[in-house]
C-alpha atoms as a PDB file:
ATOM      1  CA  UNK A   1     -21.520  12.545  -6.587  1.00  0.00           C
ATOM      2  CA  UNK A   2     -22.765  14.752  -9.344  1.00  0.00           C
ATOM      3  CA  UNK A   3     -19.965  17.294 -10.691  1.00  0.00           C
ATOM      4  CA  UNK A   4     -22.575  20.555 -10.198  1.00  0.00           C
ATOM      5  CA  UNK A   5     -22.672  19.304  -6.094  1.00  0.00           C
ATOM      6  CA  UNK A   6     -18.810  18.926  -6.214  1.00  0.00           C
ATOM      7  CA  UNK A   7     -17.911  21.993  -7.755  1.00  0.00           C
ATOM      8  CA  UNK A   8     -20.651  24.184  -4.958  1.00  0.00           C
ATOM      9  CA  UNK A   9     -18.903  21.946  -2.133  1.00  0.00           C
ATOM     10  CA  UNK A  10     -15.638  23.284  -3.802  1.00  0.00           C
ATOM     11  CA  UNK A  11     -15.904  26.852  -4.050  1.00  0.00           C
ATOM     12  CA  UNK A  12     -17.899  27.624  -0.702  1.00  0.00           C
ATOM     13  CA  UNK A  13     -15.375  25.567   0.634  1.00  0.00           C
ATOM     14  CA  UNK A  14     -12.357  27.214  -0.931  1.00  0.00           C
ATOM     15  CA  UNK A  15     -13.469  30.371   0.493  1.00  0.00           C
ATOM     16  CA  UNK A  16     -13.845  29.176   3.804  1.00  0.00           C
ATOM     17  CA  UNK A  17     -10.092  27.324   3.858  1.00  0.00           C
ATOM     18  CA  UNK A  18      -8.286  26.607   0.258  1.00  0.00           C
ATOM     19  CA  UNK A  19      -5.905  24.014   2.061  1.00  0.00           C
ATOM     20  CA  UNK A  20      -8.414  21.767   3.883  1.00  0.00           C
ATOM     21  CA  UNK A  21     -10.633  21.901   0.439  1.00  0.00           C
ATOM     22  CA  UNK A  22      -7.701  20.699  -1.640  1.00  0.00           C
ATOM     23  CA  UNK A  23      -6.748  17.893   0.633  1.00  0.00           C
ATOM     24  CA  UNK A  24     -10.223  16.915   1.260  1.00  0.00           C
ATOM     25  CA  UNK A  25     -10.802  16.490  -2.443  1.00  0.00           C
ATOM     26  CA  UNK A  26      -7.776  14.565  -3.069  1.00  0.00           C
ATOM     27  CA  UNK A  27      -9.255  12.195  -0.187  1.00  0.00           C
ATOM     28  CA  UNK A  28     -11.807  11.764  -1.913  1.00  0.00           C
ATOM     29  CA  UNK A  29     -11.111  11.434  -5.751  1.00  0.00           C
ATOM     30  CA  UNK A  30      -8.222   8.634  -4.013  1.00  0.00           C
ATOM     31  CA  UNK A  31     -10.557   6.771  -1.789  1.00  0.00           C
ATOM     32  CA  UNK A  32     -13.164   6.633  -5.041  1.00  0.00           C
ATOM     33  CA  UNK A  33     -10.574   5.362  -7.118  1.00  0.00           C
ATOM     34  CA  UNK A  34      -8.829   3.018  -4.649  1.00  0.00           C
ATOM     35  CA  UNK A  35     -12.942   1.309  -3.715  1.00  0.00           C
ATOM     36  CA  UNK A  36     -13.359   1.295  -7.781  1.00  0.00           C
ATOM     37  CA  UNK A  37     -10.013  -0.992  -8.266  1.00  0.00           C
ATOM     38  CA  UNK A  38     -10.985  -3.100  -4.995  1.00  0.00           C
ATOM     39  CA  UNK A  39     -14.542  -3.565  -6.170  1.00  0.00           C
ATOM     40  CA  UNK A  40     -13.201  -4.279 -10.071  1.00  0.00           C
ATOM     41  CA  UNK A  41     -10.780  -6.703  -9.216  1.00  0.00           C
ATOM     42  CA  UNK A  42     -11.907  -7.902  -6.073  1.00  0.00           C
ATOM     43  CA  UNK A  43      -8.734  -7.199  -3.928  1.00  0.00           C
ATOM     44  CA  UNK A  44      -8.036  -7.157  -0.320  1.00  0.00           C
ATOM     45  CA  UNK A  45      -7.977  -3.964   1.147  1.00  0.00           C
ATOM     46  CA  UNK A  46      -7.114  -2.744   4.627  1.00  0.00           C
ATOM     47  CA  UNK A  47      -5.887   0.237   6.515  1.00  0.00           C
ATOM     48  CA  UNK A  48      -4.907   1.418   9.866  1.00  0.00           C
ATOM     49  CA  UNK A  49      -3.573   4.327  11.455  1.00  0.00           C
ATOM     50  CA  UNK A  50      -0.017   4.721  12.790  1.00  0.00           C
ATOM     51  CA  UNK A  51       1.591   6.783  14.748  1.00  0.00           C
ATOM     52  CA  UNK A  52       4.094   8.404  12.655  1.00  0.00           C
ATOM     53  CA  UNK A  53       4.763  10.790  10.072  1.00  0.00           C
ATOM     54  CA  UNK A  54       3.881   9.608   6.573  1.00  0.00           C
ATOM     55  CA  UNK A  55       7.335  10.176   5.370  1.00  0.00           C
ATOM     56  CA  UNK A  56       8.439   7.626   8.593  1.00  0.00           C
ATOM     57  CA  UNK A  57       5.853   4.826   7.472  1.00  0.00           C
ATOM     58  CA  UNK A  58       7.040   5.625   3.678  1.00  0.00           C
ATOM     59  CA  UNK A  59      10.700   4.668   5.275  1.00  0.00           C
ATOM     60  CA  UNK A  60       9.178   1.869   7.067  1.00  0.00           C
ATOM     61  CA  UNK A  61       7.725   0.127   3.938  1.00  0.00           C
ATOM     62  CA  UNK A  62      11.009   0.440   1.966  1.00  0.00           C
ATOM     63  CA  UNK A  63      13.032  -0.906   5.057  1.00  0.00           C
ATOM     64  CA  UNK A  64      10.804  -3.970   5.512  1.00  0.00           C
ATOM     65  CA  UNK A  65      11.458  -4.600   1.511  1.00  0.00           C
ATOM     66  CA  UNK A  66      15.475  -4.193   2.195  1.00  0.00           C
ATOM     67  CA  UNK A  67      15.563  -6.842   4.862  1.00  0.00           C
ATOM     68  CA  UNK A  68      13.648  -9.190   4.059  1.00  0.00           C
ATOM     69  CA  UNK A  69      16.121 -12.332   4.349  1.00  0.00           C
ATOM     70  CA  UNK A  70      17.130 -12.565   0.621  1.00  0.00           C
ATOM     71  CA  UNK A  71      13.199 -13.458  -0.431  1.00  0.00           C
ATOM     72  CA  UNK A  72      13.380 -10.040  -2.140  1.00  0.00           C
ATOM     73  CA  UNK A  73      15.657  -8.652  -4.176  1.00  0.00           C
ATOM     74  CA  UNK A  74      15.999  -5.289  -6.050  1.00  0.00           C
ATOM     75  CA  UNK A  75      16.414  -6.121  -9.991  1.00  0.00           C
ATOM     76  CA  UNK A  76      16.831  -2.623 -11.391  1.00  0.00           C
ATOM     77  CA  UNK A  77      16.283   0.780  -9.858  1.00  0.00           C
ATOM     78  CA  UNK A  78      15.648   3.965 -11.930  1.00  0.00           C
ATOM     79  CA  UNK A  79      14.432   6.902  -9.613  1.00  0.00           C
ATOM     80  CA  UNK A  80      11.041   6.560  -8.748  1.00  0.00           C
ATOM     81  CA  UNK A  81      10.519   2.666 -10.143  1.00  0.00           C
ATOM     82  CA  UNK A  82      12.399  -0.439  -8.909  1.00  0.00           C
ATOM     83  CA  UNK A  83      12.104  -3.996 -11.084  1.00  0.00           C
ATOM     84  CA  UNK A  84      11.784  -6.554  -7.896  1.00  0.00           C
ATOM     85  CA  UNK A  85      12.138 -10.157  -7.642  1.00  0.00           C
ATOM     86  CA  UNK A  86      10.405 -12.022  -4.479  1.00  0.00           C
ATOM     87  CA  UNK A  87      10.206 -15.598  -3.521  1.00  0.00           C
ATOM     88  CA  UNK A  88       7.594 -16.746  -1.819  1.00  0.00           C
ATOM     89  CA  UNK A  89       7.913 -20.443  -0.002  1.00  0.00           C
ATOM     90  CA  UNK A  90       5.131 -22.688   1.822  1.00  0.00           C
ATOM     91  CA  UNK A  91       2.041 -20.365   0.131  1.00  0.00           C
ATOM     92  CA  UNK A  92      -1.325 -22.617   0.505  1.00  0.00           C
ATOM     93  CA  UNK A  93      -1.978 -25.414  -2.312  1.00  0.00           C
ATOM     94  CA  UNK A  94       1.223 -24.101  -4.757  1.00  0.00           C
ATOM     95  CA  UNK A  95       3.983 -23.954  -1.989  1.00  0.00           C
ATOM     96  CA  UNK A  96       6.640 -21.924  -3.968  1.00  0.00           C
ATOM     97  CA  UNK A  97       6.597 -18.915  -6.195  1.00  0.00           C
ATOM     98  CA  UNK A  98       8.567 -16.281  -7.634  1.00  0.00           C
ATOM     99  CA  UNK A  99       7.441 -13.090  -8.933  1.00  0.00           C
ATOM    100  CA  UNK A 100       8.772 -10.167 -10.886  1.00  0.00           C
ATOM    101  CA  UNK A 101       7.454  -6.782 -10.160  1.00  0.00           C
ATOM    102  CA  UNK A 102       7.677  -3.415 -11.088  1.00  0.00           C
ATOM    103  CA  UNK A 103       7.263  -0.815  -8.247  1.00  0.00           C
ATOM    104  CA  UNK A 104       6.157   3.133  -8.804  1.00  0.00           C
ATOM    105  CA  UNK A 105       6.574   5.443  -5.778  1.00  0.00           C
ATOM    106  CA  UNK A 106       5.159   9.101  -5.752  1.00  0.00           C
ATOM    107  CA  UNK A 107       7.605   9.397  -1.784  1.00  0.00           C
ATOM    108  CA  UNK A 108       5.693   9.672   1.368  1.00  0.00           C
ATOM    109  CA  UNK A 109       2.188   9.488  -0.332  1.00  0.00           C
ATOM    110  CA  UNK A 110       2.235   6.157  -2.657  1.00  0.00           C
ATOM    111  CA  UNK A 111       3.651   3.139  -3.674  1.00  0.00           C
ATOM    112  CA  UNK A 112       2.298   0.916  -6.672  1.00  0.00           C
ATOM    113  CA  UNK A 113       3.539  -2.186  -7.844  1.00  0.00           C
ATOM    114  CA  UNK A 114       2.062  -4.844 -11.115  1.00  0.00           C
ATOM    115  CA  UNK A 115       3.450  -7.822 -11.754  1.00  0.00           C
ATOM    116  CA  UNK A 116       6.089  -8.188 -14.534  1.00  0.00           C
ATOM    117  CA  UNK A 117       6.298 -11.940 -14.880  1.00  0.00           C
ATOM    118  CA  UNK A 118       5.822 -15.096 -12.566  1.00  0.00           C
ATOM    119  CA  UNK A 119       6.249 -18.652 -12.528  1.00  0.00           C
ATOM    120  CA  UNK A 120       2.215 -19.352 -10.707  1.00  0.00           C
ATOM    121  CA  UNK A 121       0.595 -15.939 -10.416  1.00  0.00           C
ATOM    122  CA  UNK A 122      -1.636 -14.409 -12.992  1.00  0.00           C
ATOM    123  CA  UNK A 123      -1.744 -11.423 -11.373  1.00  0.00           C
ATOM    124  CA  UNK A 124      -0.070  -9.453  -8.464  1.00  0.00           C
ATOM    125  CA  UNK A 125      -0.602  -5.909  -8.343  1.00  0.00           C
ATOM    126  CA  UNK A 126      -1.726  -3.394  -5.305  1.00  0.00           C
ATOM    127  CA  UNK A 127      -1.186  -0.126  -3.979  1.00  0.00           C
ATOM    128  CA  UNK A 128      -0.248   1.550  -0.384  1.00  0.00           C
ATOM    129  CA  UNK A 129      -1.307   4.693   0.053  1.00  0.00           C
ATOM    130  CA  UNK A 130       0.091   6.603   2.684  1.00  0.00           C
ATOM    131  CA  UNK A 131      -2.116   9.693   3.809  1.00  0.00           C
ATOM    132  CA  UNK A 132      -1.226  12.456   6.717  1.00  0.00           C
ATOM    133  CA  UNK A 133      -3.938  12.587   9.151  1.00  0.00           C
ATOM    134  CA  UNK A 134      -3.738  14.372  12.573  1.00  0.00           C
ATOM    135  CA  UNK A 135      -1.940  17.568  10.805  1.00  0.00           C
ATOM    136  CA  UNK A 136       1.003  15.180   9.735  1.00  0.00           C
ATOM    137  CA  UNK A 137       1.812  13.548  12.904  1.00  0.00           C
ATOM    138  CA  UNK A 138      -0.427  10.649  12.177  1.00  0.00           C
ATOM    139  CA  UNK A 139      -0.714   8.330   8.991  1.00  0.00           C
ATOM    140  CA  UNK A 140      -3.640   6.529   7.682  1.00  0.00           C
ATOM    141  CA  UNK A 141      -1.798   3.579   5.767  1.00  0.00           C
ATOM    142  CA  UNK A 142      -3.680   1.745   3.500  1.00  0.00           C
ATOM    143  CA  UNK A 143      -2.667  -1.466   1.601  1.00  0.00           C
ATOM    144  CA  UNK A 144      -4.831  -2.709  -1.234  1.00  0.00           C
ATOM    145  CA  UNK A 145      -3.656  -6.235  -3.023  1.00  0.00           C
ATOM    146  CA  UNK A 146      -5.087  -8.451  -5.871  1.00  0.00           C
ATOM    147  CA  UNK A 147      -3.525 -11.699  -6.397  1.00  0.00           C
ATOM    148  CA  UNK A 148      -4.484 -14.515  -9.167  1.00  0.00           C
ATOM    149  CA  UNK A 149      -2.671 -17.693  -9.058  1.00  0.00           C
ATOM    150  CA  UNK A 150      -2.721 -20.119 -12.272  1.00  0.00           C
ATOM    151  CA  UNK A 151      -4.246 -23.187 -10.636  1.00  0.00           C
ATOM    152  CA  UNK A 152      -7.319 -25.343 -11.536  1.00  0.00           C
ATOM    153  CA  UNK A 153      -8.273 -26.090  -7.534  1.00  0.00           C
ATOM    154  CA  UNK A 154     -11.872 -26.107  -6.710  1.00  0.00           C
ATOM    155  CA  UNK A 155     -12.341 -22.564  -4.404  1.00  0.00           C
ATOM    156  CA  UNK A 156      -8.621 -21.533  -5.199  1.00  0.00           C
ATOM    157  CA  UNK A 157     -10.083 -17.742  -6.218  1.00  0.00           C
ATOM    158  CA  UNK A 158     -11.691 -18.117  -2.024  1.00  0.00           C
ATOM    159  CA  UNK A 159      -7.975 -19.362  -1.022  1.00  0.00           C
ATOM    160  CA  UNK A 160      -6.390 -16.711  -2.729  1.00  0.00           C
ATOM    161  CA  UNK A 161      -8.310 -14.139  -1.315  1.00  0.00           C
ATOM    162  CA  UNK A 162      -8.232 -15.488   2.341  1.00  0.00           C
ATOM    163  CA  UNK A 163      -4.127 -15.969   2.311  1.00  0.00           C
ATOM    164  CA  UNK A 164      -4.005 -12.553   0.761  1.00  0.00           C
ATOM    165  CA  UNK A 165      -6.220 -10.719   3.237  1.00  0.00           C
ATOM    166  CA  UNK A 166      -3.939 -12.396   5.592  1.00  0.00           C
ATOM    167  CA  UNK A 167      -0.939 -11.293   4.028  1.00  0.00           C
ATOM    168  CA  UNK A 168      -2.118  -7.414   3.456  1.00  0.00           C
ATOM    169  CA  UNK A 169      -3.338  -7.458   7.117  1.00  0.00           C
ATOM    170  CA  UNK A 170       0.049  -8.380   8.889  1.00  0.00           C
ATOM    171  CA  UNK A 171       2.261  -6.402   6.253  1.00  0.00           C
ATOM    172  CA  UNK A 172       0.251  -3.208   7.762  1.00  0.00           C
ATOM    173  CA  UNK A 173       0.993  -4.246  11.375  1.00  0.00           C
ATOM    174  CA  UNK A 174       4.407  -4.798  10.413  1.00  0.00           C
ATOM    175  CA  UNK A 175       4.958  -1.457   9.209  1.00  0.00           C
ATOM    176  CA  UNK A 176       3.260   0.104  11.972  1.00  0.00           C
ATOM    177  CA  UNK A 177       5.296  -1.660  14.074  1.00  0.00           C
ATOM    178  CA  UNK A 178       8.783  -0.453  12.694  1.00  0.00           C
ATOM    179  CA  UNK A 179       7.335   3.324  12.226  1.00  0.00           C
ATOM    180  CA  UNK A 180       6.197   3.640  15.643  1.00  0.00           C
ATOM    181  CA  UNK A 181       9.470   2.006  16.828  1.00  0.00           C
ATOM    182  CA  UNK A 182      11.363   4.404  14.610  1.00  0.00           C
ATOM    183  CA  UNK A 183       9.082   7.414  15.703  1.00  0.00           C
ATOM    184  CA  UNK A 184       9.738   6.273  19.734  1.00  0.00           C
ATOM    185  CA  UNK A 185      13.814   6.005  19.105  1.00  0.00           C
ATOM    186  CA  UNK A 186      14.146   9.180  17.005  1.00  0.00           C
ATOM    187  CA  UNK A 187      12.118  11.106  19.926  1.00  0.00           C
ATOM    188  CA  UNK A 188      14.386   9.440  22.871  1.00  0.00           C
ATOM    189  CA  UNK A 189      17.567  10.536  20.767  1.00  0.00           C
ATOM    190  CA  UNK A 190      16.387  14.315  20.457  1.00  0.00           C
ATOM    191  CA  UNK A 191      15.510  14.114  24.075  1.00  0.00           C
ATOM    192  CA  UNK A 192      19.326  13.191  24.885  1.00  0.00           C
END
């Protein structure tokens, strides 16, 4: 989109509502920026929309982390970054893995994490971005995921990609899950 178009779309639309121009831009700039990474890298992207504030999925995300059986552990936490250490077990052709990872949260819009170290991956890095839709009642939740493990198997880059698409797609249910559970119990208790 050429800057001159962007910056007429900007001002007539500033004048019509400042608020919905600033939020649509952001949108925008993100989603260009999140396709550019996915296209770049080739990583497995996918979103959905869940019934919850983005602040409740934010929560959601976090909680999943905390109880995750001991397969992921908090190294170091400084604010707005955590070091992380997860185990993986059973994943196709290399069976178990550990990785080191540093996440990056901006709360209740973002959460970034890039590998640190690992004992098979060559990369593991990705993004959920969490985006009010519905004036805030609603969240589009997007999960976006490239993974490169350090194995000479014929079709192991098509593997990769398959188990991760996998992996991003029932990580997003899972968090839907939770928020909407979350949303449905916090509702029932302010009903009582």
């Amino acid at each position: 989109m050429s800057k001159l178009f962007l910056s007429l779309l900007i001002l007539a639309a500033v004048q019509a509502s400042p608020n919905a121009v600033l939020a649509k831009t952001q949108a925008h700039e993100s989603h260009e920026v999140e396709h550019a990474v996915a296209h770049e890298r080739q990583a497995s992207q996918s979103h959905l929309v869940v019934n919850a504030s983005p602040k409740q999925v934010y929560e959601s995300i976090i909680k999943l982390r905390l109880e995750s059986n001991n397969k992921i552990k908090e190294v170091e936490n400084k604010g707005n970054t955590c070091l992380i250490e997860e185990k993986f077990d059973n994943l196709p052709v290399i069976g178990k893995a550990f990785c080191i990872y540093k996440e990056t949260y901006i709360p209740y819009k973002i959460i970034e994490y890039s590998m640190v170290n690992s004992d098979k991956f060559k990369a593991f890095e990705g993004r959920w971005n969490i985006a009010p839709a519905n004036g805030g009642n609603h969240t589009l939740l997007t999960l976006t995921t490239y993974i490169d493990v350090d194995i000479k198997v014929p079709f192991a880059k098509q593997l990769t990609k398959i188990q991760t698409m996998s992996g991003v797609k029932r990580r997003l249910k899972a968090v839907k899950e939770l928020s909407e559970t979350k949303k449905l119990s916090a509702a029932t208790v302010a009903t009582l």
